[in-house]
Protein backbone atom coordinates (compact mmCIF):
# COMPACT_ATOMS: atom_id res chain seq x y z
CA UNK A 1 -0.56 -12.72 19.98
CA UNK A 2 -0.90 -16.28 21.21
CA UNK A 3 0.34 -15.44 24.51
CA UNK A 4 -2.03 -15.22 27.21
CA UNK A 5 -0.54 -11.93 28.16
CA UNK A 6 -0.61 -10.21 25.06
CA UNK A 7 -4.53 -11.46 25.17
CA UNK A 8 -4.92 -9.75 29.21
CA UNK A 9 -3.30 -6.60 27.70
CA UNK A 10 -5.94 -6.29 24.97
CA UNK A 11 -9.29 -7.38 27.32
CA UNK A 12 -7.90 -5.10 30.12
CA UNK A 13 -10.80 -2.53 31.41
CA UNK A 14 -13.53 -4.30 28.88
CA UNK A 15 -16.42 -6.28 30.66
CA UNK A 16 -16.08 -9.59 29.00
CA UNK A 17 -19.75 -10.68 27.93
CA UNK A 18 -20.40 -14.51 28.28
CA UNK A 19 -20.72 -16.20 24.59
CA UNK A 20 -24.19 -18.84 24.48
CA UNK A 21 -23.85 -22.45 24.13
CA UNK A 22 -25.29 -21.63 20.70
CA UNK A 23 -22.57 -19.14 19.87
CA UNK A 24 -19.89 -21.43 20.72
CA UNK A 25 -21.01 -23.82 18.98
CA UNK A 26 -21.50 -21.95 15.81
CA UNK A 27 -17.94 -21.08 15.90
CA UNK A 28 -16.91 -24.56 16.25
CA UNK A 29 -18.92 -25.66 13.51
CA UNK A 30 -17.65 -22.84 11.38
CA UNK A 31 -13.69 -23.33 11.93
CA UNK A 32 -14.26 -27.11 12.00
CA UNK A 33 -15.72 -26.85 8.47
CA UNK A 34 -13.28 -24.08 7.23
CA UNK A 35 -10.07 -24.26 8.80
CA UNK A 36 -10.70 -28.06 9.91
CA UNK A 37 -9.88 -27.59 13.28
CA UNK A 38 -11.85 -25.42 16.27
CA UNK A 39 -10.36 -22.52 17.73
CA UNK A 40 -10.40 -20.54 21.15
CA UNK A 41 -12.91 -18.00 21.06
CA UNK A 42 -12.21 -15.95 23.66
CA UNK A 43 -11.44 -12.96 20.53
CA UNK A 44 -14.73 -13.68 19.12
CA UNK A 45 -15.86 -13.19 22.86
CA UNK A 46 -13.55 -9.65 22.95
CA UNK A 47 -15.08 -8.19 19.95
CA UNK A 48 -18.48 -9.18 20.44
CA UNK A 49 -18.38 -7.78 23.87
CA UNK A 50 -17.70 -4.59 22.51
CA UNK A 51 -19.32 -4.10 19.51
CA UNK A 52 -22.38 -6.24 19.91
CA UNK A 53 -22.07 -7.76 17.07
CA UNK A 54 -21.98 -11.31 16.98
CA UNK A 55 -20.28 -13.48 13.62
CA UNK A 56 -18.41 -16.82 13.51
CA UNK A 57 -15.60 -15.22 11.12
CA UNK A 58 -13.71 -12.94 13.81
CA UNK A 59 -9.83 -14.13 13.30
CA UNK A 60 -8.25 -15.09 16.14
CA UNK A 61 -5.07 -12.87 16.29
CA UNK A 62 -2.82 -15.86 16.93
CA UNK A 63 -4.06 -17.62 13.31
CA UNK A 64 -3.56 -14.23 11.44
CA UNK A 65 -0.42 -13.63 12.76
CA UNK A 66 1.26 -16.78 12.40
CA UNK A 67 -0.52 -18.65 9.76
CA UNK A 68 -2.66 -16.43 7.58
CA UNK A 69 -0.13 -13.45 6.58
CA UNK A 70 2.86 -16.21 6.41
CA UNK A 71 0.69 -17.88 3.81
CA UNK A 72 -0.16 -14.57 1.83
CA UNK A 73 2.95 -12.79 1.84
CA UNK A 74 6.79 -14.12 1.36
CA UNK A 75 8.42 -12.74 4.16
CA UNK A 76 11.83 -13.15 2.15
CA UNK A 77 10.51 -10.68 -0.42
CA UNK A 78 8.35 -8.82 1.70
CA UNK A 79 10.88 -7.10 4.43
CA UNK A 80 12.23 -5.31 1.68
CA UNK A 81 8.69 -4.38 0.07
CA UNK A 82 8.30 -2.97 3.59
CA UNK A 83 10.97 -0.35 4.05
CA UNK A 84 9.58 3.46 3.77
CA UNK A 85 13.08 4.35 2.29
CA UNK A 86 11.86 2.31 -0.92
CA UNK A 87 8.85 3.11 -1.00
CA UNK A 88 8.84 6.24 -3.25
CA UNK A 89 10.59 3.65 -5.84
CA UNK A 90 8.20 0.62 -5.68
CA UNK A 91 5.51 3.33 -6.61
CA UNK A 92 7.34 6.37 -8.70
CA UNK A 93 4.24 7.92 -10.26
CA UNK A 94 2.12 7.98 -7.29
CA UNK A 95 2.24 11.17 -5.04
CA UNK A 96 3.62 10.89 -1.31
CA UNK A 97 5.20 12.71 0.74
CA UNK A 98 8.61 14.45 -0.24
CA UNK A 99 11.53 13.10 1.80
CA UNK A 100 14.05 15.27 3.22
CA UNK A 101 16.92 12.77 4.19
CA UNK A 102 17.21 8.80 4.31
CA UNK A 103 18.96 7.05 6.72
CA UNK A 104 19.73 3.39 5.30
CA UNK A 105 21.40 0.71 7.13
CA UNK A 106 22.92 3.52 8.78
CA UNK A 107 24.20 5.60 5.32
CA UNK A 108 22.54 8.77 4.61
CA UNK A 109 21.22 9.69 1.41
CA UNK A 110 19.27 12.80 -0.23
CA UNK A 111 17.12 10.70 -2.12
CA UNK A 112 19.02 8.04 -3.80
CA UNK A 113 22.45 10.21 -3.55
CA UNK A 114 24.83 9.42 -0.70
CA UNK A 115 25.75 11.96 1.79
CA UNK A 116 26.98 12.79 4.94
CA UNK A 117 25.72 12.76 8.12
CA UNK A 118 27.10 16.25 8.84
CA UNK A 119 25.70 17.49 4.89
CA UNK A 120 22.17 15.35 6.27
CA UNK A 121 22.14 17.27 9.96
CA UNK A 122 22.56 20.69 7.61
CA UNK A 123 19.92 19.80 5.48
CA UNK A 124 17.61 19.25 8.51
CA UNK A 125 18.41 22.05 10.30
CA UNK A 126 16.30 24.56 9.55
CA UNK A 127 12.98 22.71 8.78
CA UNK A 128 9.33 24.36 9.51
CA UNK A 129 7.49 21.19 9.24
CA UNK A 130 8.88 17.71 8.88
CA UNK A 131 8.28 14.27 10.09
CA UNK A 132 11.03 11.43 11.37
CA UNK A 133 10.15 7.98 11.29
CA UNK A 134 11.57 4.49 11.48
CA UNK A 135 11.74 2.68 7.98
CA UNK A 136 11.46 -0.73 9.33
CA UNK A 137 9.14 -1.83 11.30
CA UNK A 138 7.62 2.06 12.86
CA UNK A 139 6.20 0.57 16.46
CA UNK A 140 2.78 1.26 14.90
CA UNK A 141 3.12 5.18 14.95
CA UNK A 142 5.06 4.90 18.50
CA UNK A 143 8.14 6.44 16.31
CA UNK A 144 6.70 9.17 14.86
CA UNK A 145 7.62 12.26 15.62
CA UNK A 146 6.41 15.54 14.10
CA UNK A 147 9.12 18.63 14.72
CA UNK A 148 10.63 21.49 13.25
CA UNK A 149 14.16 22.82 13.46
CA UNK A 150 16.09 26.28 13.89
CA UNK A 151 19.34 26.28 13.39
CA UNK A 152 20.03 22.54 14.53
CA UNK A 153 17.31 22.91 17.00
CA UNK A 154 14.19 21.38 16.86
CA UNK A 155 10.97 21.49 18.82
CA UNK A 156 11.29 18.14 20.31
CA UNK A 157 11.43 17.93 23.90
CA UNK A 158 14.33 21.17 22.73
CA UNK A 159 16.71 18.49 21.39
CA UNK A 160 19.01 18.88 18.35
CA UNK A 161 18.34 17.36 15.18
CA UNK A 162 22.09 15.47 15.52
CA UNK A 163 20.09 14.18 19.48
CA UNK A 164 17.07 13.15 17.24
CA UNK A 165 18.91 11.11 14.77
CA UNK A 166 20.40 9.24 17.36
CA UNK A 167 17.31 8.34 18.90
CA UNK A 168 16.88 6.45 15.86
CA UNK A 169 19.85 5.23 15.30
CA UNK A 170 19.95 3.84 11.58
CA UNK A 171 17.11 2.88 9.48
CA UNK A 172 14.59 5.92 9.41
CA UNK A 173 13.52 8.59 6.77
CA UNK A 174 12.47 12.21 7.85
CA UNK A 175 9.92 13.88 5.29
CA UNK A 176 7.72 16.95 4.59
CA UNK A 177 4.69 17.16 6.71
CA UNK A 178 1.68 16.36 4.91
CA UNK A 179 -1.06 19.41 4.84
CA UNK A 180 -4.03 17.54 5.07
CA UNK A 181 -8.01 18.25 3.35
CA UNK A 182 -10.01 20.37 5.08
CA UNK A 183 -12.96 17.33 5.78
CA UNK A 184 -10.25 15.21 7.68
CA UNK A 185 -8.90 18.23 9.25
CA UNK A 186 -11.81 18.59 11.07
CA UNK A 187 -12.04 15.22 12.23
CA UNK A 188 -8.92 15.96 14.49
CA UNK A 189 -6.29 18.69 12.87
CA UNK A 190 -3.49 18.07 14.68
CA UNK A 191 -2.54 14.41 13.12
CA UNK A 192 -2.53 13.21 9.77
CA UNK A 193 -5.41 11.19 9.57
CA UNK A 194 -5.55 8.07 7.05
CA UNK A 195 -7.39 5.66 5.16
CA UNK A 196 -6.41 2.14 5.94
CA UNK A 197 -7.60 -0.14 3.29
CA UNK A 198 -6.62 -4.05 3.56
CA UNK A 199 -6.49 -5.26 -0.08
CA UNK A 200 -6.52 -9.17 -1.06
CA UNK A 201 -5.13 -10.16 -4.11
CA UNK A 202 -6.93 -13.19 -5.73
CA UNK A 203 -6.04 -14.63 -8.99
CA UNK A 204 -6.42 -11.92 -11.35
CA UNK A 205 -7.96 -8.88 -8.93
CA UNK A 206 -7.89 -7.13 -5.77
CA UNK A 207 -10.47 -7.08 -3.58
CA UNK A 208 -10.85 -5.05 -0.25
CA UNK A 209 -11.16 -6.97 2.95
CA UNK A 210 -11.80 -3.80 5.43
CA UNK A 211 -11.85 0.02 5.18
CA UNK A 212 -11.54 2.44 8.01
CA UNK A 213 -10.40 5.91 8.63
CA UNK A 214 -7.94 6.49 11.77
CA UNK A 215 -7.76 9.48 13.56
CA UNK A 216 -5.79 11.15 16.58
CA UNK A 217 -7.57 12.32 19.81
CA UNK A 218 -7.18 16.03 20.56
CA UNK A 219 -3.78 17.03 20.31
CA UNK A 220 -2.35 13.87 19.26
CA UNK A 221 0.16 14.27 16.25
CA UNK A 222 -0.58 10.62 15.20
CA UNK A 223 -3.64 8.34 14.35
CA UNK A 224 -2.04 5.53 15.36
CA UNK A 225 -4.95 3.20 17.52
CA UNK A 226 -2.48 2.20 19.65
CA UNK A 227 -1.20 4.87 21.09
CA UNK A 228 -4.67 6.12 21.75
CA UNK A 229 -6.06 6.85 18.26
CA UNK A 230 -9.43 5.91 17.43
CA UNK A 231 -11.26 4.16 13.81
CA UNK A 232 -14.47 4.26 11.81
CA UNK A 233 -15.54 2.46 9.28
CA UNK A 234 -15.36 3.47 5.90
CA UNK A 235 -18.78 2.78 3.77
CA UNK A 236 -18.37 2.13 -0.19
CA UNK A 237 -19.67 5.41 -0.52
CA UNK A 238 -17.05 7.01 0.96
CA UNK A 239 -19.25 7.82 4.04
CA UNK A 240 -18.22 7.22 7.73
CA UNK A 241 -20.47 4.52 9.75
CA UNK A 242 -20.70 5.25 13.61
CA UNK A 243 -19.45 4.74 15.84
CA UNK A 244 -15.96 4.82 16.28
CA UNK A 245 -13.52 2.61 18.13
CA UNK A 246 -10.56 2.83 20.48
CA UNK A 247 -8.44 0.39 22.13
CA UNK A 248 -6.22 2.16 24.01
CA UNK A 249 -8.18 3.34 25.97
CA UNK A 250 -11.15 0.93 25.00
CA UNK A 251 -14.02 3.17 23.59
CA UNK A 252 -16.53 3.75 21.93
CA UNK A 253 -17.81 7.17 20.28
CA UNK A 254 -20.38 8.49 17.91
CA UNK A 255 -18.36 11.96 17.77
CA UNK A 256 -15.07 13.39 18.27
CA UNK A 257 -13.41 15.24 20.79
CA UNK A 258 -15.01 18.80 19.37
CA UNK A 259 -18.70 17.26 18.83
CA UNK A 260 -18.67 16.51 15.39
CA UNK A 261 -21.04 13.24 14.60
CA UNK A 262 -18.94 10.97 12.81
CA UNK A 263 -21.74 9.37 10.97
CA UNK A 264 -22.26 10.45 7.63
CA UNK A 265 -19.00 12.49 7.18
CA UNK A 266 -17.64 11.71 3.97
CA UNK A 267 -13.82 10.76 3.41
CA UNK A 268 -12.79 12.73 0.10
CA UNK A 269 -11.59 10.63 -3.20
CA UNK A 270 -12.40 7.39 -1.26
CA UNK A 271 -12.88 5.52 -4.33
CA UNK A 272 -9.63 7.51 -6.16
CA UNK A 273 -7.97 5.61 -3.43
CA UNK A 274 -9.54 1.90 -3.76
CA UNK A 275 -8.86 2.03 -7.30
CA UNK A 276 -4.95 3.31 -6.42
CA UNK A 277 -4.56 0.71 -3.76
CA UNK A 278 -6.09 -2.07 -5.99
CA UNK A 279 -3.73 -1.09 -9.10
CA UNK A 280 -0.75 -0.58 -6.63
CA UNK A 281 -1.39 -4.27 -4.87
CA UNK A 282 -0.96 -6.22 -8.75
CA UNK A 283 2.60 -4.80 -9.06
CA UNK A 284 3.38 -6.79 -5.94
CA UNK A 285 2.79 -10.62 -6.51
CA UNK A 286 4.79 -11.91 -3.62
CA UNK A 287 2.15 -10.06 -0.87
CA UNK A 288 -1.37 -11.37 -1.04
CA UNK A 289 -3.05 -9.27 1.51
CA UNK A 290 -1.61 -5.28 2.19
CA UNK A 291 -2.79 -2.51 4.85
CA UNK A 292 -2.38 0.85 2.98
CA UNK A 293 -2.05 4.39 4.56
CA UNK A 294 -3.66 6.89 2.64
CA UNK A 295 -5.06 10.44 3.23
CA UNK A 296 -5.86 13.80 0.72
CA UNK A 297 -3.71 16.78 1.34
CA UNK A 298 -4.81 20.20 1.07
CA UNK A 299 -4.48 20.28 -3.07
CA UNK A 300 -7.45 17.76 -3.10
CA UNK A 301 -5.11 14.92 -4.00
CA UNK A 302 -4.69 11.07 -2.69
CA UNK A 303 -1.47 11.14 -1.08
CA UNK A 304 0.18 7.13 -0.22
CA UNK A 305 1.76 7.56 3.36
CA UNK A 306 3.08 3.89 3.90
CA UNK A 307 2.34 0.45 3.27
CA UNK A 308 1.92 -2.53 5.73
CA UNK A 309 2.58 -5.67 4.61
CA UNK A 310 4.01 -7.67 8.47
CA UNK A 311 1.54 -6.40 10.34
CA UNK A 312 -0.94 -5.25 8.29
CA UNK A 313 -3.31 -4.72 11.87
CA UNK A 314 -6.56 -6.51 12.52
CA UNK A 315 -9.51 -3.78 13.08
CA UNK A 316 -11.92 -6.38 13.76
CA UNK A 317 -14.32 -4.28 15.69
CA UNK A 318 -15.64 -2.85 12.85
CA UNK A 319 -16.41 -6.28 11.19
CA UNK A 320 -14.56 -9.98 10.47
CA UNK A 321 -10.53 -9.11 9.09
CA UNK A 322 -10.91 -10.93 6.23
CA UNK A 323 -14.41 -9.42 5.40
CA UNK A 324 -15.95 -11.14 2.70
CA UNK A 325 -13.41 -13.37 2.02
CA UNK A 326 -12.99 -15.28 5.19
CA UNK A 327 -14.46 -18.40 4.03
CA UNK A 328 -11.96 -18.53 1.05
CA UNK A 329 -8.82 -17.54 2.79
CA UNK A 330 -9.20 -19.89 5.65
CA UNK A 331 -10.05 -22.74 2.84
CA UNK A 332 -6.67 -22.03 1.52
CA UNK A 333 -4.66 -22.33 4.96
CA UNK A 334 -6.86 -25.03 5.48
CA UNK A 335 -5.13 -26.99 2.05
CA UNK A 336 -1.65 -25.61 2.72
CA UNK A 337 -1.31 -27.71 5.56
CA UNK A 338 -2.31 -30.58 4.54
């Protein structure tokens, strides 16, 4: 993210606003005082160019990526935190979705048994609605692929499922489709569509830094932003605050593809799932700031997708990525470098 070209990727198609003297200068000030040293602000220039909204506390990318989260979470501790295989055993008592068949470091298991590949290509052969994934590191929804099968066939560009697996070579998990609640349905029914909270822990709690619901475009099976999903904010009341955001395309929206007004719309057992993700985050003291993928099924219940602890993702349109807290966490980079 400190490359310039990752930076020309992002800005590409968005008419750059110029920043004031004053601006600049406020954002010196700020990250002179807090960080102790100034930083480039062609970011706070990005997102203020979009959303209109001008702060000091945008995060460069290139400080969250490579000092913040390094900070926060123990990367030694954390890759394994981070595997969607485990997942269902870091959290046993909290519903997700049912997997189907594991592939681990290239050994397949049904659930925590070992099998075969040819008893796992059986198993998967006649699905009706299933997702594959990668475990590691998922390419930010670019791996997702929603299919069924027939008899070793599935619905994916008409390869088998033996084709599919090899696709992904080793490391992924396929699992039972998630039915999702009627209110995020209509937002866009065919993907899942999920709460992302970004949790902080402090001492003794867990705060949240930013909430936002992400949703696919017409037809798209995922919500993922960057393959052309778009986000809203997510009010403490549950409520969505207009307008949405893409980047990929860069957009903006105040209603979805089938004219529904995003404002106002309220996310079901939003605060069920702050109070999850906040007990969830204190049985994990090596990670210091998570993203968490959450959505309701059908049966009215919170449902945990995934959790993001290298790349949690910076939705900064929607407000600063370390919300409240910005001041504090850039004090404590600040300190660890000196």
């Amino acid at each position: 993210y400190q490359k310039r070209r990752i930076y020309k990727q992002m800005v590409s198609g968005v008419k750059l606003n110029k920043l004031s003297k004053e601006e600049k200068e406020e954002i010196r000030s700020y990250y002179e005082e807090h960080l102790g040293n100034a930083v480039n602000p062609r970011w706070h220039q990005y997102y203020y160019s979009i959303n209109g909204c001008f702060t000091p506390k945008y995060v460069p990318l290139g400080l969250y990526y490579a000092d913040i989260l390094p900070l926060m979470n123990d990367r030694s501790v954390t890759k394994a935190y981070a595997d969607k295989n485990f997942t269902e055993r870091l959290f046993p008592d909290v519903l997700q979705p049912k997997s189907i068949v594991k592939n681990i470091n290239g050994f397949y298991y049904e659930g925590m048994k070992v099998i075969s590949e040819e008893r796992a290509l059986n198993i998967c052969s006649n699905l009706s609605d299933a997702i594959i994934k990668q475990a590691v590191e998922s390419a930010q929804g670019k791996s997702v692929i929603r299919f069924s099968s027939v008899q070793g066939k599935t619905d994916s560009d008409n390869c088998s499922v033996k084709e599919l697996f090899k696709k992904y070579k080793k490391n992924f998990i396929v699992q039972q489709a998630v039915i999702q609640h009627p209110e995020l349905s209509r937002l866009n029914p065919t993907s899942l569509n999920t709460v992302r909270l970004t949790t902080f822990r402090r001492e003794n709690e867990v705060v949240v830094l930013t909430s936002l619901l992400r949703m696919g475009r017409k037809g798209s099976k995922v919500d993922n932003v960057s393959v052309g999903g778009v986000f809203c904010e997510i009010e403490n009341s549950g409520k969505l605050k207009s307008p949405a955001y893409g980047i990929n395309p860069t957009g903006v929206y105040e209603e979805n593809d089938f004219g529904l007004k995003y404002d106002g719309v309220v996310v079901p057992l939003f605060q069920q799932i702050v109070d999850e993700a906040k007990s969830m985050h204190m049985t994990l003291p090596y990670t210091r700031i998570i993203g968490w993928d959450f959505t309701v099924n059908d049966n009215n219940e919170v449902v945990l997708i995934e959790l993001n602890l290298h790349s949690p993702g910076v939705y900064q349109l929607i407000g600063p990525a370390l919300g409240n807290y910005t001041d504090e966490i850039l004090e404590m980079v600040r300190q660890s470098k000196k």
